[in-house]
C-alpha atoms as a PDB file:
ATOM      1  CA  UNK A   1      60.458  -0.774 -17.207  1.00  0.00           C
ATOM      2  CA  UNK A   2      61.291   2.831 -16.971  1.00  0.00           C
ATOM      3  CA  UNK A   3      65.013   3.931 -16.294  1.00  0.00           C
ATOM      4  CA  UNK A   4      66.495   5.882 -13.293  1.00  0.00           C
ATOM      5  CA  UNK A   5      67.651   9.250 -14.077  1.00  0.00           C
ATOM      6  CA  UNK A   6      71.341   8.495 -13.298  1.00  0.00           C
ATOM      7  CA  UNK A   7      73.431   5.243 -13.282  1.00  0.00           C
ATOM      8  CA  UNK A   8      72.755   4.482  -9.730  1.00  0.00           C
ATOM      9  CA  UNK A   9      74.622   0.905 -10.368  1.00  0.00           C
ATOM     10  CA  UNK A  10      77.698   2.691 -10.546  1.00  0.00           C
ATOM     11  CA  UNK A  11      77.674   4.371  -7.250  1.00  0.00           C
ATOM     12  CA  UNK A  12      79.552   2.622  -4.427  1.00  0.00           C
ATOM     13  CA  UNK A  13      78.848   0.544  -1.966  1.00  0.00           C
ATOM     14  CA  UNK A  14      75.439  -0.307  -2.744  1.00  0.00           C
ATOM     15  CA  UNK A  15      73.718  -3.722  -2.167  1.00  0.00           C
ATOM     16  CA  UNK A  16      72.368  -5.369  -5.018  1.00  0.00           C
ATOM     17  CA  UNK A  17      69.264  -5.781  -3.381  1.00  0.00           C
ATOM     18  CA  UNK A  18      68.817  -2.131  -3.107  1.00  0.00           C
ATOM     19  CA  UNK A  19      69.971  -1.925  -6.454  1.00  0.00           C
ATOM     20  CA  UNK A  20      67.508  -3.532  -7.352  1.00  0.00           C
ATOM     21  CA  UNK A  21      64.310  -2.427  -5.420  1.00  0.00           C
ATOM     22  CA  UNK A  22      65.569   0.969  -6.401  1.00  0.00           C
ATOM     23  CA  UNK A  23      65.472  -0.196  -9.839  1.00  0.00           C
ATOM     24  CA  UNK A  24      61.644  -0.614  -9.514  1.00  0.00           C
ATOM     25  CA  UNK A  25      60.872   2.695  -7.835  1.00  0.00           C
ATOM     26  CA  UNK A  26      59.876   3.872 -11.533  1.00  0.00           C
ATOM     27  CA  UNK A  27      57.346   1.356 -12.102  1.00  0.00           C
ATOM     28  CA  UNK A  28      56.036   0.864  -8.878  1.00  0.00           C
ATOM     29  CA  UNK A  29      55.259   4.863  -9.612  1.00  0.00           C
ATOM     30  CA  UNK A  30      53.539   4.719 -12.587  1.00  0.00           C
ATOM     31  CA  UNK A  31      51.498   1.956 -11.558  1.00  0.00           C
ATOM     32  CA  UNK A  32      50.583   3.653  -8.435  1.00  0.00           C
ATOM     33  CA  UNK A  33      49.774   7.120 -10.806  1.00  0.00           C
ATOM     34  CA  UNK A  34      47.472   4.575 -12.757  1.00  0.00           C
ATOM     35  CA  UNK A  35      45.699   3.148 -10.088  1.00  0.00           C
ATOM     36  CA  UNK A  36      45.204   6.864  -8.514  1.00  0.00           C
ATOM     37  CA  UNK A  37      43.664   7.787 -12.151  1.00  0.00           C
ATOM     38  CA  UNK A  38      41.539   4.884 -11.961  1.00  0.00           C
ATOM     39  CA  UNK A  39      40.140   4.506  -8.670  1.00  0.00           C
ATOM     40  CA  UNK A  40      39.295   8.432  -8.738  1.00  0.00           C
ATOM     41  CA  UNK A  41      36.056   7.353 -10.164  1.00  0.00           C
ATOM     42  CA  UNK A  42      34.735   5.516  -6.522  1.00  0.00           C
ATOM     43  CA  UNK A  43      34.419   8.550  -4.742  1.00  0.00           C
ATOM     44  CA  UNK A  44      31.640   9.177  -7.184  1.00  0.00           C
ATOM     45  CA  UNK A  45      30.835   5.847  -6.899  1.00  0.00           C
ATOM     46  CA  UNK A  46      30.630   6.210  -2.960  1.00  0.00           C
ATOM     47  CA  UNK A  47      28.689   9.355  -3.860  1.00  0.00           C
ATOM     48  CA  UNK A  48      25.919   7.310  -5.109  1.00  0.00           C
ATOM     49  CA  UNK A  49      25.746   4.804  -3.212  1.00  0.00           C
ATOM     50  CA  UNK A  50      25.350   6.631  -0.065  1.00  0.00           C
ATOM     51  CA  UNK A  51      21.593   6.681  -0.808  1.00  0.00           C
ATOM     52  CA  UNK A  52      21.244   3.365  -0.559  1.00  0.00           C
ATOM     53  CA  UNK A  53      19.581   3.106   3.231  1.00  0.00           C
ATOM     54  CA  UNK A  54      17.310   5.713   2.053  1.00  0.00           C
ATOM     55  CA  UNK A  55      16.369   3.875  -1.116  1.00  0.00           C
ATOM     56  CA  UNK A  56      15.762   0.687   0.632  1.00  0.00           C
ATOM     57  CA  UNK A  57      13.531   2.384   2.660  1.00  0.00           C
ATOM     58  CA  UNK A  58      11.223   3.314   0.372  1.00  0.00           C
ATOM     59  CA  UNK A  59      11.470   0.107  -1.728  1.00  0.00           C
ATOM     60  CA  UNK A  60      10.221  -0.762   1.564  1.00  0.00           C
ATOM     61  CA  UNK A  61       6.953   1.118   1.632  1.00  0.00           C
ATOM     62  CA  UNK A  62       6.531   0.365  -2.253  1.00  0.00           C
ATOM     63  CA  UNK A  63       6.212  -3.132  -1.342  1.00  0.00           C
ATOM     64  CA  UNK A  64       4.222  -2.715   1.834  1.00  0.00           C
ATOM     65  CA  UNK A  65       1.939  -0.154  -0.491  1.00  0.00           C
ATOM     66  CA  UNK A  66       1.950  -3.052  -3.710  1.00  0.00           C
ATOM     67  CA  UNK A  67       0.811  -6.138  -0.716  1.00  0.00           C
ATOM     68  CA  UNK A  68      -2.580  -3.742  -0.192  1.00  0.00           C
ATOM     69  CA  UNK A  69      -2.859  -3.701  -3.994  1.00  0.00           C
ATOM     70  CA  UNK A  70      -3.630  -7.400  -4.004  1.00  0.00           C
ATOM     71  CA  UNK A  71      -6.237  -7.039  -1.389  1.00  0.00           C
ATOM     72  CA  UNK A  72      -7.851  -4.190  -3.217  1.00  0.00           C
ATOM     73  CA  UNK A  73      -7.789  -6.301  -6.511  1.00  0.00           C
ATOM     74  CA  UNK A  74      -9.438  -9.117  -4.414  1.00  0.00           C
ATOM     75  CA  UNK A  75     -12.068  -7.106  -3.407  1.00  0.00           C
ATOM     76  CA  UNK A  76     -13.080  -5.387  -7.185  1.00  0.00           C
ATOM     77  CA  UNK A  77     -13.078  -8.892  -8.161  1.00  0.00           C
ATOM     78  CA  UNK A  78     -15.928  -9.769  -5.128  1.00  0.00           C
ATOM     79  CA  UNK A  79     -17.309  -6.567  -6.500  1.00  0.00           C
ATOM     80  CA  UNK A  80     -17.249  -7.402  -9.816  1.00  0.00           C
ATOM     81  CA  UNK A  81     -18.499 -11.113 -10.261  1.00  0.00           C
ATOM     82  CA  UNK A  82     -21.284  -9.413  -7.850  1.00  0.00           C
ATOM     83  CA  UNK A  83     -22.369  -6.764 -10.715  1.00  0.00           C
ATOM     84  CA  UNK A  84     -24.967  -9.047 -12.391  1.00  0.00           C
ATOM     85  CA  UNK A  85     -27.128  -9.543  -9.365  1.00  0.00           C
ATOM     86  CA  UNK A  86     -26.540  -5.661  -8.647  1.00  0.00           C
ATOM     87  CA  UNK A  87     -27.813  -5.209 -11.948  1.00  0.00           C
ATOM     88  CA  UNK A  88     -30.676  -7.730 -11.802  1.00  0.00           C
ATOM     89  CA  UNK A  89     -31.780  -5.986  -8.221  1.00  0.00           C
ATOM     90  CA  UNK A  90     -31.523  -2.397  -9.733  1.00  0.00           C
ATOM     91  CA  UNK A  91     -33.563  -3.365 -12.777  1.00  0.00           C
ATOM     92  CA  UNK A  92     -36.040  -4.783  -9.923  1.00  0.00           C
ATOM     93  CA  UNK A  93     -35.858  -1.502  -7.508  1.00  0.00           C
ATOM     94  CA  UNK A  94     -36.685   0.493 -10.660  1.00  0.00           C
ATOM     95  CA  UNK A  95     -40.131  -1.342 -10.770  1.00  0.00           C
ATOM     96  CA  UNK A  96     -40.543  -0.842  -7.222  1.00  0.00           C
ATOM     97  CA  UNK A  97     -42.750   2.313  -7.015  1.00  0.00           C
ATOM     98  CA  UNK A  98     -45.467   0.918  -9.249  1.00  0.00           C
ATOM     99  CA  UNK A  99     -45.656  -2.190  -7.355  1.00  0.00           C
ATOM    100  CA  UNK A 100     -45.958  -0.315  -4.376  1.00  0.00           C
ATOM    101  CA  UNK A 101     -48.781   1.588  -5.544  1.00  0.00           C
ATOM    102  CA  UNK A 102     -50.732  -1.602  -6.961  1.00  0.00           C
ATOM    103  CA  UNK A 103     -50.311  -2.796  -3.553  1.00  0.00           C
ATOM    104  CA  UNK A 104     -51.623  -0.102  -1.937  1.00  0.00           C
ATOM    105  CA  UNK A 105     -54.703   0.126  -4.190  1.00  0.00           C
ATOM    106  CA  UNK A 106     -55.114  -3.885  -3.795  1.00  0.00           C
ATOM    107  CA  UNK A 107     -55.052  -3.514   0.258  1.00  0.00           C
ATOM    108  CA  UNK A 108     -57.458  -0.192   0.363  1.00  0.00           C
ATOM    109  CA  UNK A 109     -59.887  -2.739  -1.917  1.00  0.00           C
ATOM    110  CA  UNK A 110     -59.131  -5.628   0.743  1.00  0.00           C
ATOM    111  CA  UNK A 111     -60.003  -2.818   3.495  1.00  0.00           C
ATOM    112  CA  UNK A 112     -63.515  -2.320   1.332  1.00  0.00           C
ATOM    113  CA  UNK A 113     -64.248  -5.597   1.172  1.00  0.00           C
ATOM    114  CA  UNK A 114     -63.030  -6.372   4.781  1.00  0.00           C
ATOM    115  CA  UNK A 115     -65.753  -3.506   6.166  1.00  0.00           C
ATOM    116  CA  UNK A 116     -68.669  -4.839   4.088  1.00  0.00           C
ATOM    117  CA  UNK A 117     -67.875  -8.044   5.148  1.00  0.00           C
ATOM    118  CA  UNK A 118     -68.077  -7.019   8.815  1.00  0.00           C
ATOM    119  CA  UNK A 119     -71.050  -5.551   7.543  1.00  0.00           C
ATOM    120  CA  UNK A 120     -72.813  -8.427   6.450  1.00  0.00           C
ATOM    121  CA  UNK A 121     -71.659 -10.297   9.116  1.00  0.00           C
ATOM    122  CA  UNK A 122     -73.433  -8.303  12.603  1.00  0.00           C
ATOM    123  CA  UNK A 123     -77.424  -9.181  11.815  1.00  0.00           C
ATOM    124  CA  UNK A 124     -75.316 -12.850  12.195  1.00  0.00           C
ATOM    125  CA  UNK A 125     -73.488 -11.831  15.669  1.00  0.00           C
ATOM    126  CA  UNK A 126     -76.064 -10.483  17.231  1.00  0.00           C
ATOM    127  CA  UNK A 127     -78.387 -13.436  16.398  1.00  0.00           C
ATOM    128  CA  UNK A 128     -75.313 -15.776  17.793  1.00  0.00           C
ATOM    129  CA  UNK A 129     -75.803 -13.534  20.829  1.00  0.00           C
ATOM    130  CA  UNK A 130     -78.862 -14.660  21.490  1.00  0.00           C
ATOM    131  CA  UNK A 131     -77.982 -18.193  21.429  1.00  0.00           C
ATOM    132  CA  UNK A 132     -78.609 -19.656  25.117  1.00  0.00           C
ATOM    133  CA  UNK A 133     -75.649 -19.770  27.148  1.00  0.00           C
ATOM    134  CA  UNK A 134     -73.640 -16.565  25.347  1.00  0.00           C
ATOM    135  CA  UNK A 135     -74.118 -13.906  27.469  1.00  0.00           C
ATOM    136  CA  UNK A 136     -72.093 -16.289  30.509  1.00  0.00           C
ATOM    137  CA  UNK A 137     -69.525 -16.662  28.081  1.00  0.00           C
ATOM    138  CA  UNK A 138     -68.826 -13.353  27.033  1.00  0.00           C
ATOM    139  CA  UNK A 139     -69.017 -12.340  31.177  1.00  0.00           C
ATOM    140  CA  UNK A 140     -66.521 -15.244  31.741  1.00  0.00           C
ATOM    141  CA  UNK A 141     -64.534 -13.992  28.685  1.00  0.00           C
ATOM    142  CA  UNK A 142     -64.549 -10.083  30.125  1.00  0.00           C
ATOM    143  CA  UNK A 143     -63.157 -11.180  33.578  1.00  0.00           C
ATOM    144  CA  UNK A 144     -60.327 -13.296  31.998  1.00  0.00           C
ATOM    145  CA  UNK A 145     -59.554 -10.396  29.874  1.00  0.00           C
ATOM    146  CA  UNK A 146     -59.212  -7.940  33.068  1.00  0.00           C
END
């Protein structure tokens, strides 16, 4: 404990008491010159921290950004376990046009054959033409049609 300057305890009429709280004034200021020294430091503290609101903020939008991140990932994994078939239809697609054009040559050789058919078939309808009873039928036919 640090001493006063004088020798207070020899001046009269002082209380003990006061003696002695005056007896700790030194201390008491150090101490106090120490904890000034050391707190100094939470003003930059408070500095920092002031931030805070702000920085929750966006930790806020991080995480609402982050939740869509799982959805996305969800979805390239639909996408993904769905690339085989994609592959299997494009390899298919890619055979496409020549399919298309043997189809087209098949159905203009189905049209050929469909013609001489009809062909070959009208010495036969006009001969079931003349089959008694066909001409009333094709009259009854024409006024059910109109």
């Amino acid at each position: 404990m640090a001493r006063l300057p004088f020798p207070i305890d020899r001046l009269p009429g002082l209380s003990a008491d006061l003696l002695g709280a005056l007896r700790v004034l030194p201390g008491m200021a150090q101490d106090t010159a120490s904890m000034a020294r050391n707190t100094a430091v939470l003003e930059d503290v408070a500095d920092a921290t002031r931030v805070l609101p702000e920085l929750r903020a966006d930790m806020e939008r991080v995480a609402e950004a982050t939740e869509r991140i799982t959805k996305i990932d969800a979805r390239m994994a639909t996408i993904e376990a769905a690339m085989p078939v994609l592959v299997e239809v494009q390899q298919h697609l890619a055979s496409l046009p020549e399919t298309m054009d043997r189809l087209e040559v098949r159905l203009e050789q189905l049209g050929n054959q469909l013609e001489a058919l009809q062909g070959s078939l009208e010495p036969i309808g006009r001969v079931a033409r003349r089959v008694p009873g066909q001409r009333r039928a094709e009259k009854r036919d024409a006024s059910d049609a109109a």
